[in-house]
Protein backbone atom coordinates (compact mmCIF):
# COMPACT_ATOMS: atom_id res chain seq x y z
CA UNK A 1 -3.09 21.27 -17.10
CA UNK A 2 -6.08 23.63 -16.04
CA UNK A 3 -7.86 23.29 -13.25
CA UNK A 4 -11.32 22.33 -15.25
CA UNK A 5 -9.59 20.25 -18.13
CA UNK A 6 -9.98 16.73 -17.89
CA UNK A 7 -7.58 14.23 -16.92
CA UNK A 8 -7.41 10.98 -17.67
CA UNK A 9 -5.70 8.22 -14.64
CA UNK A 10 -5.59 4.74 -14.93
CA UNK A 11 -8.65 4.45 -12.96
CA UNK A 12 -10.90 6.44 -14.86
CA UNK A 13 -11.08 9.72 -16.11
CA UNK A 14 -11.54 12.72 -13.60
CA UNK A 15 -13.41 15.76 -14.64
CA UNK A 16 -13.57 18.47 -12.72
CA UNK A 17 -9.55 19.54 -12.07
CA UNK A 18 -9.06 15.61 -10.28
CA UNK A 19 -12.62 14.37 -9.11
CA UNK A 20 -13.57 11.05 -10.12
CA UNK A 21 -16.97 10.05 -12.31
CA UNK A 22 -19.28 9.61 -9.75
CA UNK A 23 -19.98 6.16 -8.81
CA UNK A 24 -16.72 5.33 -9.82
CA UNK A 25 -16.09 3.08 -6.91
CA UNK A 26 -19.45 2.47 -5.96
CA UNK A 27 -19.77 -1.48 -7.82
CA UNK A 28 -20.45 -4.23 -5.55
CA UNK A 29 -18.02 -6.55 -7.49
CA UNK A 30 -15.25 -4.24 -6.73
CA UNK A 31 -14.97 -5.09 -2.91
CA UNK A 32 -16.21 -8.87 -3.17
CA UNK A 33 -13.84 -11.19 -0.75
CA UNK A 34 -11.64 -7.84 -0.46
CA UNK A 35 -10.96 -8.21 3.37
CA UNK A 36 -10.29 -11.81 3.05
CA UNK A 37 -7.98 -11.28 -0.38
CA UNK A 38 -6.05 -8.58 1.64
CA UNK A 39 -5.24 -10.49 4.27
CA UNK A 40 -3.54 -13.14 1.94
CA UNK A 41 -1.78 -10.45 0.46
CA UNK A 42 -0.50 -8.85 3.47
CA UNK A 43 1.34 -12.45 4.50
CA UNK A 44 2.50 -12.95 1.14
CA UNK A 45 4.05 -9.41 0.95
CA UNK A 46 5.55 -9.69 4.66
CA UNK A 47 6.95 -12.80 3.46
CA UNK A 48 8.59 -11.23 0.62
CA UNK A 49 9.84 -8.50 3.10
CA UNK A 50 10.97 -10.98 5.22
CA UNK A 51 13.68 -12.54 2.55
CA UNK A 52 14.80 -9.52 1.36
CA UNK A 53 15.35 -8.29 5.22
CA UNK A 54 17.25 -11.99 5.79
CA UNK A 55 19.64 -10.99 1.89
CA UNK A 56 19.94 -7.19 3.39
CA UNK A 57 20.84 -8.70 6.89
CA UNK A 58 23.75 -10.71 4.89
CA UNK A 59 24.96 -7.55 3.37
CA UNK A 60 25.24 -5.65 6.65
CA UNK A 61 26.95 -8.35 7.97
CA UNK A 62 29.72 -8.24 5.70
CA UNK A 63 29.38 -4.48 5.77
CA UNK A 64 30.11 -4.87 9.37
CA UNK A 65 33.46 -6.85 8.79
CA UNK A 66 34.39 -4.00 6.45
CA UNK A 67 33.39 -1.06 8.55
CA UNK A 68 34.80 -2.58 11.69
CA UNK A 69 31.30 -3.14 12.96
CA UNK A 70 30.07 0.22 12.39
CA UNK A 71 27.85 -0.87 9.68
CA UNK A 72 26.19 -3.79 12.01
CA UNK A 73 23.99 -1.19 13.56
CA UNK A 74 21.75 -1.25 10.81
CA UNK A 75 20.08 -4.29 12.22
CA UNK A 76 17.79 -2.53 14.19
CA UNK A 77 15.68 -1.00 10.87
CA UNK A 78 16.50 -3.53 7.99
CA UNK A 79 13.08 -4.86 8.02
CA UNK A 80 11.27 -1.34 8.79
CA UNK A 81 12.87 0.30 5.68
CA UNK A 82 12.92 -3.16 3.15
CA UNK A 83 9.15 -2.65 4.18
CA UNK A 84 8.72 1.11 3.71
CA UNK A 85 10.79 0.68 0.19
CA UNK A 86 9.51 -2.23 -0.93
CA UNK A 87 5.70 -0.95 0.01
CA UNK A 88 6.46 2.82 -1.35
CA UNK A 89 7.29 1.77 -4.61
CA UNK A 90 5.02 -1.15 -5.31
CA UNK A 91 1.62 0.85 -3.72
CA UNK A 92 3.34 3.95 -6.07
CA UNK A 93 4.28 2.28 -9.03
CA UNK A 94 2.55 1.57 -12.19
CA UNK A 95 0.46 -1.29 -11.29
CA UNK A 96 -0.86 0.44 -7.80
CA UNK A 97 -0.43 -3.07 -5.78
CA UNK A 98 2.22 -5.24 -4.21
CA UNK A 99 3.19 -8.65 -5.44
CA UNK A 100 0.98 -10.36 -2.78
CA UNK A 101 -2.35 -8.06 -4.10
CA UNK A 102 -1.53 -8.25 -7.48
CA UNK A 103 -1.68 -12.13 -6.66
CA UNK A 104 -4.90 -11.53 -5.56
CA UNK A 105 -6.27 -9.22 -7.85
CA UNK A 106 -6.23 -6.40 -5.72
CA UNK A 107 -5.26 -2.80 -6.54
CA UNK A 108 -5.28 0.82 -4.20
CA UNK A 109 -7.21 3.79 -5.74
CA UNK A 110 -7.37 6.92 -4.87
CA UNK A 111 -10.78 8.27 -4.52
CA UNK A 112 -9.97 11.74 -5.58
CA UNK A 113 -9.25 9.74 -9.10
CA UNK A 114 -5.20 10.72 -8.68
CA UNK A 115 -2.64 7.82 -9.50
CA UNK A 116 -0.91 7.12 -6.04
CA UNK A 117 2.65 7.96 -5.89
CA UNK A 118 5.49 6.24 -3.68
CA UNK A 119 4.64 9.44 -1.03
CA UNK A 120 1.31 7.57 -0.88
CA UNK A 121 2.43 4.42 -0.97
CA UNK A 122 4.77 5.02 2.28
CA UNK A 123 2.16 6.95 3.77
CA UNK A 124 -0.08 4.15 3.50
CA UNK A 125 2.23 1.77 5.16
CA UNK A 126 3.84 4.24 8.18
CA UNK A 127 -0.10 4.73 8.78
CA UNK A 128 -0.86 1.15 8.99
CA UNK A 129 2.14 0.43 11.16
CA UNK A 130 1.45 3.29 13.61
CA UNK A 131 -2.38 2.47 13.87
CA UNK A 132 -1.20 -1.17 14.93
CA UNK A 133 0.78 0.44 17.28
CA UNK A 134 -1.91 2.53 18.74
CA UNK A 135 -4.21 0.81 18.72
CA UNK A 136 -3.84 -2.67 18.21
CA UNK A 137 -5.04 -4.64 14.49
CA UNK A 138 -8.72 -3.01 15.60
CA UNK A 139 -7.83 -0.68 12.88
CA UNK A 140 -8.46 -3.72 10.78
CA UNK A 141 -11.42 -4.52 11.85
CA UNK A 142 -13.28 -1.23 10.61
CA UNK A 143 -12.98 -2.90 7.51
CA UNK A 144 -15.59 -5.14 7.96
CA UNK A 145 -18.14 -2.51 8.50
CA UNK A 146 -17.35 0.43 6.25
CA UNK A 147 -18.78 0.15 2.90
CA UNK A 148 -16.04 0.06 0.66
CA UNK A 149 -14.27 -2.17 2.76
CA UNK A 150 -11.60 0.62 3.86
CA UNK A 151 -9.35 0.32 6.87
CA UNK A 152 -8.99 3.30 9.00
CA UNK A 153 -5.41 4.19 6.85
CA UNK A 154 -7.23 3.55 4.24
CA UNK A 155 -9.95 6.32 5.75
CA UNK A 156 -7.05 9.07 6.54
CA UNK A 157 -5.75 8.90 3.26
CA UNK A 158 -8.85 8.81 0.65
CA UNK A 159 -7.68 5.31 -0.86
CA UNK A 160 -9.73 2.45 -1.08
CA UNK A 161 -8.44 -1.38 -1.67
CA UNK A 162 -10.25 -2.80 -4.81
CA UNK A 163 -10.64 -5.75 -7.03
CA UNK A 164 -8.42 -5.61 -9.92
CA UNK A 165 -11.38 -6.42 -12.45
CA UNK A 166 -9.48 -5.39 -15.51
């Protein structure tokens, strides 16, 4: 595709070689009870994460039997990488939100108008995780006095958190 055709995402369609329509994310309704909706999400999906660290955990165990214990020192990153995988491909899959935000009818945009892929969607989450890191859940916090509701991950990478008013 051209640089100057058009191309339609499931967002919109981008003119321009990628940029969005202007005003394109610009709606009040699309960040009403956003910070509030996200946090509901985020303890759904670390639930989620959660069991399917405890099933992986089983695995490894018996893994460990098998491998004469060489296999038990995945312990240390089961729940890192369930998270990473799990957040990868549900941020970069077709419906651009995890369980917990599709729950409540949330979504992640890009603003350049680009469909997020699972790069982005484990960017997204080794950003978060590293912020909280550094810096505490502050980074959180900026949410509640940007415009568009956007955390400071969400800042870095161009996305913004939106409701899912399809």
């Amino acid at each position: 595709m051209s640089e100057t055709a058009s191309a339609s995402t499931e967002y919109g369609t981008a003119q321009d070689g990628g940029q969005p329509n202007a005003g394109q994310f610009d709606s009040p309704a699309l960040y009403d009870e956003v910070v509030t909706r996200r946090v509901f999400a985020f303890l759904f999906d670390w639930t989620v994460v959660a069991l399917l660290s405890l099933i992986a955990g089983i695995i490894v165990f018996f893994l460990g039997i098998v491998t004469l214990g060489l296999a038990w020192l995945l312990y240390g990153g089961i729940f890192p990488l369930v998270g990473l995988v799990y957040t990868a491909f549900t941020l970069g899959g077709p419906s651009q939100a995890t369980p917990g935000m599709r729950i409540f009818g949330l979504r992640i945009a890009r603003l350049d108008g680009r469909v997020l892929d699972p790069l982005w969607g484990a960017m997204h989450s080794v950003l978060f995780w590293v912020g909280n890191m550094i810096l505490t859940p502050f980074i959180t916090l900026v949410a509640l006095f940007t415009a568009r509701k956007q955390t400071v991950h969400d800042l870095l990478l161009g996305t913004v958190v939106v409701r899912d008013l399809r």
